[in-house]
Every structure is written in structure tokens, then in C-alpha cells.
C-alpha atoms as a PDB file:
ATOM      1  CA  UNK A   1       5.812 -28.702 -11.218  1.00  0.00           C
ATOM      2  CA  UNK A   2       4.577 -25.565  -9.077  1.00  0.00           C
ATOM      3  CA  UNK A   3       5.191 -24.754  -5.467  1.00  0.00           C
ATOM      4  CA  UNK A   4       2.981 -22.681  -4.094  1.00  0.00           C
ATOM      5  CA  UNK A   5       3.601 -20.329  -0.563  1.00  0.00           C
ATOM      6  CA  UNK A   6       0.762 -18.439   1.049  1.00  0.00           C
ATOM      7  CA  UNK A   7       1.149 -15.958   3.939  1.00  0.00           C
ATOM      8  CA  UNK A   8      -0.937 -12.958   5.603  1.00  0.00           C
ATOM      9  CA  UNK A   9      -3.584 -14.791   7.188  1.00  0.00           C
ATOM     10  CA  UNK A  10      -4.344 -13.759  10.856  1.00  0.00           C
ATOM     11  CA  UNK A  11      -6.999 -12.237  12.901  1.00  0.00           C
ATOM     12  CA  UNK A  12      -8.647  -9.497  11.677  1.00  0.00           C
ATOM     13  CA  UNK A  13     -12.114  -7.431  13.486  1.00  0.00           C
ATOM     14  CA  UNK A  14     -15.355  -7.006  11.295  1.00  0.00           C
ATOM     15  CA  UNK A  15     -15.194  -4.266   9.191  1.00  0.00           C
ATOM     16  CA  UNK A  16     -11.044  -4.683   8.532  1.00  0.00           C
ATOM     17  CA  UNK A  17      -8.860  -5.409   5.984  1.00  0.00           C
ATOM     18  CA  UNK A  18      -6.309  -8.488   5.276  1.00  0.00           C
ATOM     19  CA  UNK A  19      -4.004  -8.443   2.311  1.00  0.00           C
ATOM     20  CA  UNK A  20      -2.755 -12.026   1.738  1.00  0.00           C
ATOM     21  CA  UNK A  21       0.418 -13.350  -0.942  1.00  0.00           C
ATOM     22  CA  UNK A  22       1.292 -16.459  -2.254  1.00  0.00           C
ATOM     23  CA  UNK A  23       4.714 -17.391  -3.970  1.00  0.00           C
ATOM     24  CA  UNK A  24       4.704 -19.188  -7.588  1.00  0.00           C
ATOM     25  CA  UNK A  25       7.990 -21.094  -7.805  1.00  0.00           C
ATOM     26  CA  UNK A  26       8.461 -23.475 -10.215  1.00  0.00           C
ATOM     27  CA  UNK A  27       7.108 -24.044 -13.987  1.00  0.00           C
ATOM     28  CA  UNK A  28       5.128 -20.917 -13.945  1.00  0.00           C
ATOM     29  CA  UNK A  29       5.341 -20.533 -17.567  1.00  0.00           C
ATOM     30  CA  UNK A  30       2.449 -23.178 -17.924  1.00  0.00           C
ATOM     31  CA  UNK A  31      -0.297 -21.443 -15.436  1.00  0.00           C
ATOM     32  CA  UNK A  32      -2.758 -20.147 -17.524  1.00  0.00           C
ATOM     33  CA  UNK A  33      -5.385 -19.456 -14.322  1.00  0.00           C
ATOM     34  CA  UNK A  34      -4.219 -18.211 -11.089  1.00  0.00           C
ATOM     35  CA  UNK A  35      -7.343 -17.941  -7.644  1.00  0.00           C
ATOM     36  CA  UNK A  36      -7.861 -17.961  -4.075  1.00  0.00           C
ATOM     37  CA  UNK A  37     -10.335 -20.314  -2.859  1.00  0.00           C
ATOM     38  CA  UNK A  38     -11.463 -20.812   1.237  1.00  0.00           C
ATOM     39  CA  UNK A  39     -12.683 -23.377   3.174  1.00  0.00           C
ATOM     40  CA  UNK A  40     -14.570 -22.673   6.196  1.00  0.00           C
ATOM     41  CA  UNK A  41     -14.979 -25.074   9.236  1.00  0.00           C
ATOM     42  CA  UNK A  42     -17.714 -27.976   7.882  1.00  0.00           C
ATOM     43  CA  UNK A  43     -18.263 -26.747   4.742  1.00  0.00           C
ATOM     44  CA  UNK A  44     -16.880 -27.458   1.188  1.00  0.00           C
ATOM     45  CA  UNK A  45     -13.678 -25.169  -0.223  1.00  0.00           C
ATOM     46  CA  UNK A  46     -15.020 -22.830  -2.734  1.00  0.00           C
ATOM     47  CA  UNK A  47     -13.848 -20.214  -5.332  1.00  0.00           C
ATOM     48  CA  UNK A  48     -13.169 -17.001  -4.330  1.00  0.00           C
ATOM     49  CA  UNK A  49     -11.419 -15.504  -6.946  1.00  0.00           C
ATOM     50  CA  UNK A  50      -9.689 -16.036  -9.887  1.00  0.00           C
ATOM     51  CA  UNK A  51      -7.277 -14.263 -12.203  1.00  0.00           C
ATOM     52  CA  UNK A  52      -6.793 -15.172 -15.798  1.00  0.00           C
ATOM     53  CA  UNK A  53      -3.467 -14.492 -18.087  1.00  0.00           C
ATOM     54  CA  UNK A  54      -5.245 -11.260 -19.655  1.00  0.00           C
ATOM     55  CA  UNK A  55      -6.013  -9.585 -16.912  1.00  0.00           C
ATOM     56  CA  UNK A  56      -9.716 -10.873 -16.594  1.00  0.00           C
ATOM     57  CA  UNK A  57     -10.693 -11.561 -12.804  1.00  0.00           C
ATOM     58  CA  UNK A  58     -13.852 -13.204 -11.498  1.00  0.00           C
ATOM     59  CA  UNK A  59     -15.219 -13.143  -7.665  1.00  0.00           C
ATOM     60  CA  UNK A  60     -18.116 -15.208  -5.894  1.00  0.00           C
ATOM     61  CA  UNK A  61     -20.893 -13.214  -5.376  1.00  0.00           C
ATOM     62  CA  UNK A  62     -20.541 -13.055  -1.939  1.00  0.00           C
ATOM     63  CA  UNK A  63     -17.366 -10.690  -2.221  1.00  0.00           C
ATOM     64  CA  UNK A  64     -17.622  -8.699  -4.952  1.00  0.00           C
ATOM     65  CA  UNK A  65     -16.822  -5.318  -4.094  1.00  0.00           C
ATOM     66  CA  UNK A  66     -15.017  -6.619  -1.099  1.00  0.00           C
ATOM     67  CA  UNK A  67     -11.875  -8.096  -2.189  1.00  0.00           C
ATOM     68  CA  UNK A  68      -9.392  -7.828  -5.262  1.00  0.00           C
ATOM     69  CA  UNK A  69      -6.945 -10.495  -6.868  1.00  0.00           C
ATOM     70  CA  UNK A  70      -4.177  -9.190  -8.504  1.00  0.00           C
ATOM     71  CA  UNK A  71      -0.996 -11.027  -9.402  1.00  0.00           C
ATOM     72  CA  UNK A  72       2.688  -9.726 -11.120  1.00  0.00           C
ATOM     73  CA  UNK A  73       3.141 -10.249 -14.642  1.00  0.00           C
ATOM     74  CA  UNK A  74       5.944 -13.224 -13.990  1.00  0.00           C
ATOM     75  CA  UNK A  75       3.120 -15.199 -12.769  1.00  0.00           C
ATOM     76  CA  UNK A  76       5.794 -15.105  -9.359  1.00  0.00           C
ATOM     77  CA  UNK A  77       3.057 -14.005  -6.871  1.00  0.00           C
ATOM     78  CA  UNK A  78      -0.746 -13.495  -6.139  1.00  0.00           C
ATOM     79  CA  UNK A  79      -2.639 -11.753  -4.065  1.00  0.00           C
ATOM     80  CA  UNK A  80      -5.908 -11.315  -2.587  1.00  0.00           C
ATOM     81  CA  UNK A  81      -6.829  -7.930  -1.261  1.00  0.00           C
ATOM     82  CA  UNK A  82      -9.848  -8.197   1.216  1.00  0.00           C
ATOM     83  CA  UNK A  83     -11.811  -5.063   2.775  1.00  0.00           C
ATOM     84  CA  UNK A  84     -15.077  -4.854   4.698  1.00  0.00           C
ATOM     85  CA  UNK A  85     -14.447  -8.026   6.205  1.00  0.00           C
ATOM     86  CA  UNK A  86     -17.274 -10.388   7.721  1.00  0.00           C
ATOM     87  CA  UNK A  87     -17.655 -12.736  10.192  1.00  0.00           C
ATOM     88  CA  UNK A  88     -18.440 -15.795   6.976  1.00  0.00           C
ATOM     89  CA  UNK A  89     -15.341 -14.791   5.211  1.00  0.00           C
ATOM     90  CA  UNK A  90     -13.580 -16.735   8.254  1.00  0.00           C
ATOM     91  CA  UNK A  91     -11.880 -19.938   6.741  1.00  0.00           C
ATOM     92  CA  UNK A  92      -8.468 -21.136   5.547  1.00  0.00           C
ATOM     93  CA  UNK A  93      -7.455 -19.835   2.511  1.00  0.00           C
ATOM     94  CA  UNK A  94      -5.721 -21.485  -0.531  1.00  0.00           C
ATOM     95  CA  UNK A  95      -4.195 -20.237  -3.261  1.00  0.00           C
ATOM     96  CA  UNK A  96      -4.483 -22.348  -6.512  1.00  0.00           C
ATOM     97  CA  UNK A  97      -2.825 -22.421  -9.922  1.00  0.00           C
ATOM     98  CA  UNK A  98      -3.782 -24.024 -13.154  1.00  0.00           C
ATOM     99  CA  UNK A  99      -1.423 -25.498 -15.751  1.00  0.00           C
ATOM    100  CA  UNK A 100      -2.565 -25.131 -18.953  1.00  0.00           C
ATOM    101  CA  UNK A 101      -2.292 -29.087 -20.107  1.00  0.00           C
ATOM    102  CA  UNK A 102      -4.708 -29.778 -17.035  1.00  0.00           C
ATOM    103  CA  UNK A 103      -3.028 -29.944 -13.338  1.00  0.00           C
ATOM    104  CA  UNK A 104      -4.031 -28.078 -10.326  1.00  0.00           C
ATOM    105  CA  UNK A 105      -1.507 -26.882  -7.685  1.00  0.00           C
ATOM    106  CA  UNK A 106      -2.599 -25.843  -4.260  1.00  0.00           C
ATOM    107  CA  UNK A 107      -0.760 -23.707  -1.221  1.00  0.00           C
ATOM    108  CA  UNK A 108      -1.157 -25.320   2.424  1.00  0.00           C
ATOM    109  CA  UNK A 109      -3.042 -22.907   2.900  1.00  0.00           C
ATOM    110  CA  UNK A 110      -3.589 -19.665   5.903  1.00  0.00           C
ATOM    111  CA  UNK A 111      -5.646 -19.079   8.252  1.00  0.00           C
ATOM    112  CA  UNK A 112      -8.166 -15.969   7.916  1.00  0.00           C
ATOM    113  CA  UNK A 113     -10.266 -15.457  11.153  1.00  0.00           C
ATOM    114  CA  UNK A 114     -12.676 -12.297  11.343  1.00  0.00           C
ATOM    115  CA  UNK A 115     -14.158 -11.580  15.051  1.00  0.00           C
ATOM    116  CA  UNK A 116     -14.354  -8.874  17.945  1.00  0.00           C
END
């Protein structure tokens, strides 16, 4: 099993920056993929990012150059680094591991909101 602990949501204007963490407890020895994925109001939750074991990271197109995942070595923590913020990056955020025999675990979750 894997808990999982976001924080560092919040309200941010167009144009800032948000840094947000999330705490790996657990059997963190198995996760083989660590991400962020959001969900805005009505629409499906997508990928945003994701961070394999060696190093290799992936974004949606829609924020490359914007944000950056990053994570400790332990596996312990991951974050999500996002600059240049929009208005459509506004949604809850997850953070999501993957065991490597198959199971996803997912954060509750944090609110990111971007408006003047």
C-alpha cells in the first residue's frame, strides 16, 4: 500500500507561479511511475506530468515549458513546479503513483485556481 499527501494548491494571478508536493508513505519501493494529473470543473482528469524511475519526465502539450516534475530519489516526495500560469491550468490537482505489479494510488487531491 501507498499513501499519498498533496499540498500547495491555492490562488495564484495569471502569469504566477505555484510549486505543489505530495508525500509517498508507504511501499514506495514498488512505484516504478510517479505524475500529477488535474481535473478541471466538467471535464475529464488528465495527465499532466509524469516522472519515471530514470529520471525520464513527460508533460501534456499544453505545459511544456511551463511546469517541471521532479521527485527525491527515496521515491518520499513529488513535485510539480508550475510557471507562466493560465487561466485553463485552473483544476484540482492529483498526484498519482504506479506500482510496478499494476495498482494506481491517488492523493485527495488540491486545489489550483489561476485568476485576477
Amino acid at each position: 500500500q501507498v499513501q499519498l499527501v498533496e499540498s500547495g494548491g491555492g490562488l495564484v494571478q495569471p502569469g504566477g507561479s505555484l510549486s505543489l508536493s505530495c508525500g509517498v508513505s508507504g511501499s514506495t519501493t514498488t512505484i516504478d511511475i510517479r505524475g500529477w494529473y488535474r481535473q478541471a470543473p466538467g471535464k475529464q482528469r488528465e495527465l499532466v506530468a509524469t516522472l519515471t524511475n530514470d529520471g525520464s519526465a513527460v508533460y501534456t502539450d499544453s505545459v511544456k515549458g511551463r511546469f517541471t516534475i521532479s521527485g527525491d530519489n527515496a521515491k518520499n516526495t513529488i513535485f510539480l513546479q508550475m510557471n507562466s500560469l493560465k487561466p485553463e491550468d485552473t483544476a484540482v490537482y492529483y498526484c498519482n503513483v504506479h506500482a510496478f505489479w499494476g495498482a494506481n494510488y491517488w492523493g485527495q487531491g488540491t486545489q489550483v485556481t489561476v485568476s485576477s
